[in-house]
Protein backbone atom coordinates (compact mmCIF):
# COMPACT_ATOMS: atom_id res chain seq x y z
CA UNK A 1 51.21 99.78 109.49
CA UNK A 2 53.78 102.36 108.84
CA UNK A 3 55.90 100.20 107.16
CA UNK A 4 52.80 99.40 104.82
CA UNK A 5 52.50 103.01 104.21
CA UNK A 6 55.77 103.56 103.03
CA UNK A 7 55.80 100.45 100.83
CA UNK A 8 52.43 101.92 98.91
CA UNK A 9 54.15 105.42 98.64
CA UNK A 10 57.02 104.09 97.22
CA UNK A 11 55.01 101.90 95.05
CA UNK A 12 53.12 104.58 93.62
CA UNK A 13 56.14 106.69 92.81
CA UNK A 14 57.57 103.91 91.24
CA UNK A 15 54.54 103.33 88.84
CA UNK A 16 54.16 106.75 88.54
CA UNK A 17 57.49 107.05 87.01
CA UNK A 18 57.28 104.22 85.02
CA UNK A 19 53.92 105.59 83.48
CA UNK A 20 55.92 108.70 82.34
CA UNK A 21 59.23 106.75 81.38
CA UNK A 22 56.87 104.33 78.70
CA UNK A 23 55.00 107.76 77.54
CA UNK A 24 58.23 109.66 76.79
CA UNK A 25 59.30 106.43 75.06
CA UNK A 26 56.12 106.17 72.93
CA UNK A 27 56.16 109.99 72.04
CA UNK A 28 59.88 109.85 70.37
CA UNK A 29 59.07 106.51 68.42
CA UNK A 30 56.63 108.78 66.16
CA UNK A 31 58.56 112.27 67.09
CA UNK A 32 62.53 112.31 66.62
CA UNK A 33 64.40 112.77 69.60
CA UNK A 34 66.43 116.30 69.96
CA UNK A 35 70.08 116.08 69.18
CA UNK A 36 72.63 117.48 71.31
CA UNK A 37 75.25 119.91 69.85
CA UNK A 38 78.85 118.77 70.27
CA UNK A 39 80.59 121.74 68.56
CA UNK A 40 83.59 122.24 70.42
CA UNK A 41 83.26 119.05 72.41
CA UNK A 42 86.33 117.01 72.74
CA UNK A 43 85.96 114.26 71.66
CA UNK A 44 88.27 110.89 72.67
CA UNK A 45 88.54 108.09 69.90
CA UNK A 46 90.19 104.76 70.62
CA UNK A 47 91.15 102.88 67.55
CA UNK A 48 90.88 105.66 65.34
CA UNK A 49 93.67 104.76 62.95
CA UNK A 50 91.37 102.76 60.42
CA UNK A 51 87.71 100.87 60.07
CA UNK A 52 85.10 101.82 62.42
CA UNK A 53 87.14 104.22 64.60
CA UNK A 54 88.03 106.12 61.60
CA UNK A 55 84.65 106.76 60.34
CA UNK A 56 83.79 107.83 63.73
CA UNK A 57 86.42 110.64 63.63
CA UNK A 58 85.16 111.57 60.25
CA UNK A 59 81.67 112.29 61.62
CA UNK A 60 82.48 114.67 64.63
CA UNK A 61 84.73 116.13 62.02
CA UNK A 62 81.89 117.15 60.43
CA UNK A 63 80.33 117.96 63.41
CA UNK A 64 82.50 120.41 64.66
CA UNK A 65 83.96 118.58 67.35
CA UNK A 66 87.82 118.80 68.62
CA UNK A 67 89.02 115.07 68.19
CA UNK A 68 91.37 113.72 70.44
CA UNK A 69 92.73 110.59 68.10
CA UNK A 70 94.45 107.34 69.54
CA UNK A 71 96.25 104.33 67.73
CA UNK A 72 98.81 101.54 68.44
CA UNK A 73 99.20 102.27 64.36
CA UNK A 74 100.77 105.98 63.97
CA UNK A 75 100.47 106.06 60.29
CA UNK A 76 96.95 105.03 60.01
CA UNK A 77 96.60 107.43 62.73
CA UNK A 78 98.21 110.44 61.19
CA UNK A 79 96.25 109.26 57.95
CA UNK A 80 92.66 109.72 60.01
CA UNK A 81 93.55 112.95 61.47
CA UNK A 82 94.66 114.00 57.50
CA UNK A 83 91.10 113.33 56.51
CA UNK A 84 89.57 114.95 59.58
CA UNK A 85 90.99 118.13 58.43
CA UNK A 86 89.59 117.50 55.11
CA UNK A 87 86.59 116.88 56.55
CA UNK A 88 86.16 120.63 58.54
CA UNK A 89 87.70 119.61 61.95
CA UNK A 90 89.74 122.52 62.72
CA UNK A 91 91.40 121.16 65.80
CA UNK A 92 92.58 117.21 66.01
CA UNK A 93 95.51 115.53 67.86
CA UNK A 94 97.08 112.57 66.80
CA UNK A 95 98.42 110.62 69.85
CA UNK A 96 100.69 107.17 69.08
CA UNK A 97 98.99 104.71 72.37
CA UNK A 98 98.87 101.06 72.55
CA UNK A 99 95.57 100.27 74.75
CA UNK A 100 97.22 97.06 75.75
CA UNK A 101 99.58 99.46 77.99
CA UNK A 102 98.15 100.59 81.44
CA UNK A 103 101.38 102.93 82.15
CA UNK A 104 100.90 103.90 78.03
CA UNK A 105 97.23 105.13 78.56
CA UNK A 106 97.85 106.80 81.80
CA UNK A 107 101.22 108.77 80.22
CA UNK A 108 99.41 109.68 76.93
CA UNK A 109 95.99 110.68 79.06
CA UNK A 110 97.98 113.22 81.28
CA UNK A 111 99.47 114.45 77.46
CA UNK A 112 96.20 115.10 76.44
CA UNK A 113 94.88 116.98 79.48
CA UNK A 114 97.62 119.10 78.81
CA UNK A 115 97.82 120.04 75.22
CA UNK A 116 94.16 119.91 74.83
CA UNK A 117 92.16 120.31 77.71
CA UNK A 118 89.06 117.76 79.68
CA UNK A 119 87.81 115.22 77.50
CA UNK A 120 84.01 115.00 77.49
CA UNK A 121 83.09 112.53 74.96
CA UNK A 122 84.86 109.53 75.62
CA UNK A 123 84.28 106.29 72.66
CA UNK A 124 86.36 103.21 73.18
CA UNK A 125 86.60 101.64 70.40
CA UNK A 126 89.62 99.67 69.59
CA UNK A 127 89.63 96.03 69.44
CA UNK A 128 91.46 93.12 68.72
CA UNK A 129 90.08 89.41 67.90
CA UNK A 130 92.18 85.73 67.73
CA UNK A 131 88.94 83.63 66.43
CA UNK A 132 90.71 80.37 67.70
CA UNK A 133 89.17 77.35 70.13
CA UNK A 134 89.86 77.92 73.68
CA UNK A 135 92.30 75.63 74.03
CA UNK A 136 93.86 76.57 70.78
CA UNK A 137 94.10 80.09 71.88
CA UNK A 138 97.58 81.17 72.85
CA UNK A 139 98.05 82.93 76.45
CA UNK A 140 99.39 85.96 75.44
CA UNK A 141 96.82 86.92 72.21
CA UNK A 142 93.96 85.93 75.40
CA UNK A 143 95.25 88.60 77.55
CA UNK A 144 95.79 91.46 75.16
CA UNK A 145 92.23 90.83 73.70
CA UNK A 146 91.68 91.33 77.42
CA UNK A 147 93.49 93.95 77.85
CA UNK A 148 92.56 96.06 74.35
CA UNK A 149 88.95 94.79 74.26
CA UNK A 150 88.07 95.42 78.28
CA UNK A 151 90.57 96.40 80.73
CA UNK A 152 91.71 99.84 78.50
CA UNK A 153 88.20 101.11 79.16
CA UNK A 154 89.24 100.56 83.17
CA UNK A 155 92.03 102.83 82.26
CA UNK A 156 90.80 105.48 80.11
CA UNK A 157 87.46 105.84 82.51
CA UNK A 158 90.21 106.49 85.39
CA UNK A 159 91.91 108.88 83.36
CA UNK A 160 88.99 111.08 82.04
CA UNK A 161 85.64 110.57 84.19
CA UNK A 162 87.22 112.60 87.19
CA UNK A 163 87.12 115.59 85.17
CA UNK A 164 83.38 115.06 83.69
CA UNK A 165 82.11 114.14 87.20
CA UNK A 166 83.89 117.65 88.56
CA UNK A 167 81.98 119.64 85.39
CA UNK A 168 78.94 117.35 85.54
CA UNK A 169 79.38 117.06 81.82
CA UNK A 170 80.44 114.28 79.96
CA UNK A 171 79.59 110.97 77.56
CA UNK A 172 81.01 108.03 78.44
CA UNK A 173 81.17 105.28 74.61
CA UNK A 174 81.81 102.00 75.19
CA UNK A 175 81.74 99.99 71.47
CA UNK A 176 80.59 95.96 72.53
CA UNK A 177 79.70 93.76 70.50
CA UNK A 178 76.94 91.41 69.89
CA UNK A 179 79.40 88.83 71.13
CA UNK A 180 78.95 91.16 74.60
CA UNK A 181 75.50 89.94 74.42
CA UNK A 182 75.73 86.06 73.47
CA UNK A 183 78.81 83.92 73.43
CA UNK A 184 79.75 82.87 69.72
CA UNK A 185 81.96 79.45 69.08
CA UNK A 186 85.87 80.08 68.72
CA UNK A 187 85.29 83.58 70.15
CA UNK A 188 85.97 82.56 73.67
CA UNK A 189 88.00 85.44 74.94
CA UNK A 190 86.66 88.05 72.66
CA UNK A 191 83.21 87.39 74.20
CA UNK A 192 84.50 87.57 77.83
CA UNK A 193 86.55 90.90 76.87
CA UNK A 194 82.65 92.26 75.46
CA UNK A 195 80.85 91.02 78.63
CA UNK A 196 83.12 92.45 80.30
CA UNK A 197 83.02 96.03 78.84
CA UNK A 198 79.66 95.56 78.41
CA UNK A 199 79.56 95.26 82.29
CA UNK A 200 81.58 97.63 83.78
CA UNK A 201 79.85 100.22 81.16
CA UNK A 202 76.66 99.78 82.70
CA UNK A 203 78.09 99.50 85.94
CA UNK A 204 79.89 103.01 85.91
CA UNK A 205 75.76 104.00 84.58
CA UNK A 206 74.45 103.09 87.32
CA UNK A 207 76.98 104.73 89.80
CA UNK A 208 76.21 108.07 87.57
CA UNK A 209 72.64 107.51 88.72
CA UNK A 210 72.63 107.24 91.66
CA UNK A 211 75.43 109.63 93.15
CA UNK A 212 72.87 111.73 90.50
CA UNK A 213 75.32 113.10 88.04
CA UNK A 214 72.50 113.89 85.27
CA UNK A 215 75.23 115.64 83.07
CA UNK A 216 77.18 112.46 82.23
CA UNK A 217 75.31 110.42 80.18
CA UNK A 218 76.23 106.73 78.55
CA UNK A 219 75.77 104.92 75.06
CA UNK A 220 76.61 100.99 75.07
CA UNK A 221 76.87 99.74 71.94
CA UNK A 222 76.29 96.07 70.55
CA UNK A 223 76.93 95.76 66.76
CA UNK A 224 76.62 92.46 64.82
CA UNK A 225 80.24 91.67 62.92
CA UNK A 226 81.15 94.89 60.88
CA UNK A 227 83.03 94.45 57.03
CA UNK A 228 85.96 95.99 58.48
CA UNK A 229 88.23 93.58 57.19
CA UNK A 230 88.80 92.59 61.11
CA UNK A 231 86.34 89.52 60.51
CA UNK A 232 87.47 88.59 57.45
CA UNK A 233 86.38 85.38 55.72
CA UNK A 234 83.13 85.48 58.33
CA UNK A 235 80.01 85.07 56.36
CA UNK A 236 76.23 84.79 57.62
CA UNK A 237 73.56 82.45 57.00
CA UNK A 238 70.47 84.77 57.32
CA UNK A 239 71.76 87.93 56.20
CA UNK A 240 68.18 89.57 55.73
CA UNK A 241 67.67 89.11 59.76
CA UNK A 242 71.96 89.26 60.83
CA UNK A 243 73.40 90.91 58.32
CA UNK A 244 77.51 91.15 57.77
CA UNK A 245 77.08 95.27 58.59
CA UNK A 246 78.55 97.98 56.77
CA UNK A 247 81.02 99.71 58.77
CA UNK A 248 79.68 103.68 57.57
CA UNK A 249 76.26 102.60 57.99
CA UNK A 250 77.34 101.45 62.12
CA UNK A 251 79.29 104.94 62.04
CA UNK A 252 76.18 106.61 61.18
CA UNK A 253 74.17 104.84 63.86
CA UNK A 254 76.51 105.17 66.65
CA UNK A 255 77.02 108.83 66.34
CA UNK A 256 72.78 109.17 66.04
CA UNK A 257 72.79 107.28 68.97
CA UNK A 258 75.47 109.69 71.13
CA UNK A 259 73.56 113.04 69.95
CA UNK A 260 70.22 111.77 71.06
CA UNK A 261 71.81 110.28 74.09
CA UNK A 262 70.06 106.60 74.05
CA UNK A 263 71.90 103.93 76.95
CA UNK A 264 71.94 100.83 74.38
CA UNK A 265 71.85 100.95 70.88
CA UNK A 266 72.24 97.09 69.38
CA UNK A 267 72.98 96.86 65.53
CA UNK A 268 70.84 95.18 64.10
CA UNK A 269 67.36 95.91 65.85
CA UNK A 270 66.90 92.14 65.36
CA UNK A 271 69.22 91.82 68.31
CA UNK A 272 66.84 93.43 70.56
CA UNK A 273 64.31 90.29 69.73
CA UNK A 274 67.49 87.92 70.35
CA UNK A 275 67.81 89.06 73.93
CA UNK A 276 64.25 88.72 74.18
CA UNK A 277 64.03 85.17 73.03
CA UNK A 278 67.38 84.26 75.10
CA UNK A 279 65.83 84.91 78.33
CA UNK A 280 62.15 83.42 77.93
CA UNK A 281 63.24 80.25 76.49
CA UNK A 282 64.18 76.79 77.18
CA UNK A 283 68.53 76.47 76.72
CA UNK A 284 67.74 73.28 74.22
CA UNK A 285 65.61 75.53 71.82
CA UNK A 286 67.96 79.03 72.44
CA UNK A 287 70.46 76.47 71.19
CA UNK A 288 68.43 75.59 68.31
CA UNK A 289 67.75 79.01 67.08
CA UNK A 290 71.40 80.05 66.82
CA UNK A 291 71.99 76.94 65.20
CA UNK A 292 69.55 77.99 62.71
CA UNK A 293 70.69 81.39 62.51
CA UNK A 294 74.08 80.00 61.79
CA UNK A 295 75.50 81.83 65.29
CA UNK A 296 77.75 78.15 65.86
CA UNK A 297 79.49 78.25 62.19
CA UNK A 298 79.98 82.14 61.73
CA UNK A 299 83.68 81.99 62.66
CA UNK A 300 84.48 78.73 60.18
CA UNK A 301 85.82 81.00 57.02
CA UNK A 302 87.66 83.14 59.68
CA UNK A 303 91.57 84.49 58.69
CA UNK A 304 93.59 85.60 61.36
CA UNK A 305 95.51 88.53 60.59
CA UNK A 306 96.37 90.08 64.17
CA UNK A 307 93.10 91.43 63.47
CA UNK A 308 92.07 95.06 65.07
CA UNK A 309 88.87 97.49 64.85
C-alpha cells in the first residue's frame, strides 16, 4: 500500500510538472521569450578564424561580449578579431590552438584563464569533414575529424566547466550537425564525430540537472549543410523543405537561440518533423524518404579541400 502511495504522489508531481512545462511552452510560441544580457560575458569561440565561427564572433561583438577567439589558422584568426573591433567589441583575444591537440587545448585554456579571466559562454564550433566512403577514408583524416569534430569538446568542457559549476554560471555551445541526427552516405566519420558531440552535450545536461546547477544552461545545435565553402560542390534536391543554409542567417539563429536559452535548436525546423518521422516509421520507408529527399546523393558533387567550419 505504501509503495502505491508513493507511486501516485510521484505520479502526480510528474503530471503536474508536465502540465506547467507544455503551458510555458505554449505561452512563448505566441509571446517572445526574454533574452539574456551577455555584456561583459566571456565568451569562448572554437573555429573562429572564418565561416560560421566568424560570424558568431561578429554577433557578441555587437553584443558587448569579451570574445575569447580560437583557430588552428592564425591569420584568419587575427583577421576575425580585426573585424570584432570594428564591430564594437572592446576586449577580444586571439589565441593560435589546433583542437586536434589535447596537450594544445589544455596549454592555451590555462593561457586564457590567465590573461582573461573564467569563461562562461563556451561554443564549439570548429570542424573538419573528409566526405569519402568508409573504406576510402584514410586513418589519420578519421581520427582528427574525431578529434576536431568530438573529442575537443571533451577537452575544452574539462578546461572551463569547473569554473562555471564553482560560480553556478555558465553556457555550455556545442555546434552538431544534422549529420548528429541521421547518418548521411560518405559521411561516415563526420556523423560518428556529431553523434558523438551530440551525446556527450546532452549528457553533461543532464548531469547539470540533476546535481541541480540551474545557472549553467546548454544549447545543442543541429544545422542542415551551411554555404561555408566547407561543403562545397554539395547541392540539395528539395531545397524549399532542406535548404543549402546561409551561414549569417545560422549565425543569427544560433545566437537567438543562446540569449533565450533553448536546449536544441535544429536548422531547418523541417528537421524537427525528420526526427519525428525517423522514429515512428518502418526502416524500408525512413529509407525511402531520404531517398526522396535526396539525403543518399547529397555528398556526390563533394570537393575535398581539407575542409574546416
Amino acid at each position: 500500500m505504501a509503495s502505491n502511495l508513493k507511486f501516485a504522489k510521484e505520479l502526480i508531481t510528474f503530471l503536474g510538472k508536465s502540465v506547467i512545462a507544455l503551458l510555458e511552452t505554449m505561452i512563448f510560441t505566441f509571446i517572445p521569450r526574454p533574452r539574456k544580457n551577455v555584456a561583459g560575458e566571456i565568451v569562448l569561440i572554437t573555429g573562429a578564424g572564418r565561416g560560421l565561427g566568424r560570424l558568431l564572433a561578429l554577433r557578441f561583438a555587437h553584443l558587448g561580449s569579451v570574445l575569447v577567439l580560437w583557430d588552428i589558422n592564425k591569420e584568419g584568426n587575427e583577421e576575425t578579431c580585426r573585424m570584432a573591433r570594428e564591430a564594437g567589441a572592446t576586449r577580444v583575444y586571439a589565441y593560435t590552438c589546433d583542437c586536434s591537440q589535447k596537450e594544445e587545448i589544455y596549454r592555451v585554456a590555462e593561457q586564457v584563464k590567465k590573461e582573461v579571466g573564467d569563461v562562461s559562454i563556451l561554443i564549439n564550433n570548429a570542424g573538419v569533414v573528409t566526405g569519402s566512403d568508409f573504406l576510402n577514408c584514410p586513418d589519420d583524416l578519421m581520427e582528427k575529424s574525431l578529434d576536431v569534430n568530438f573529442k575537443a569538446h571533451l577537452w575544452t568542457y574539462k578546461c572551463f566547466l569547473p569554473a562555471m559549476i564553482a560560480n553556478d554560471h555558465g553556457h555550455l555551445v556545442c555546434i552538431s550537425s544534422s549529420a548528429g541526427l541521421v547518418g548521411v552516405n560518405k559521411l561516415a566519420d563526420y556523423c560518428a564525430s556529431k553523434f558523438a558531440a551530440y551525446g556527450f552535450a546532452e549528457s553533461v545536461f543532464t548531469e547539470t540537472i540533476v546535481q541541480k546547477l540551474t545557472g549553467i544552461k546548454t544549447t545543442i545545435v543541429c544545422p542542415f549543410f551551411i554555404n561555408t565553402g566547407m561543403f562545397e560542390g554539395c547541392s540539395t534536391v528539395r531545397p524549399f523543405l532542406l535548404p543549402i543554409l546561409e551561414p549569417e542567417y545560422v549565425a543569427e539563429k544560433i545566437v537567438d537561440a543562446i540569449l533565450k536559452e533553448k536546449v536544441y535548436l535544429y536548422v531547418p525546423r523541417f528537421l524537427y518533423f525528420s526526427m519525428v518521422l525517423k522514429s515512428i516509421l518502418p526502416v524500408k520507408v525512413a529509407l525511402l524518404l531520404c531517398d526522396f529527399m535526396g539525403i543518399f546523393n547529397i555528398m556526390d558533387g563533394f570537393v575535398f579541400k581539407n575542409k574546416k567550419h
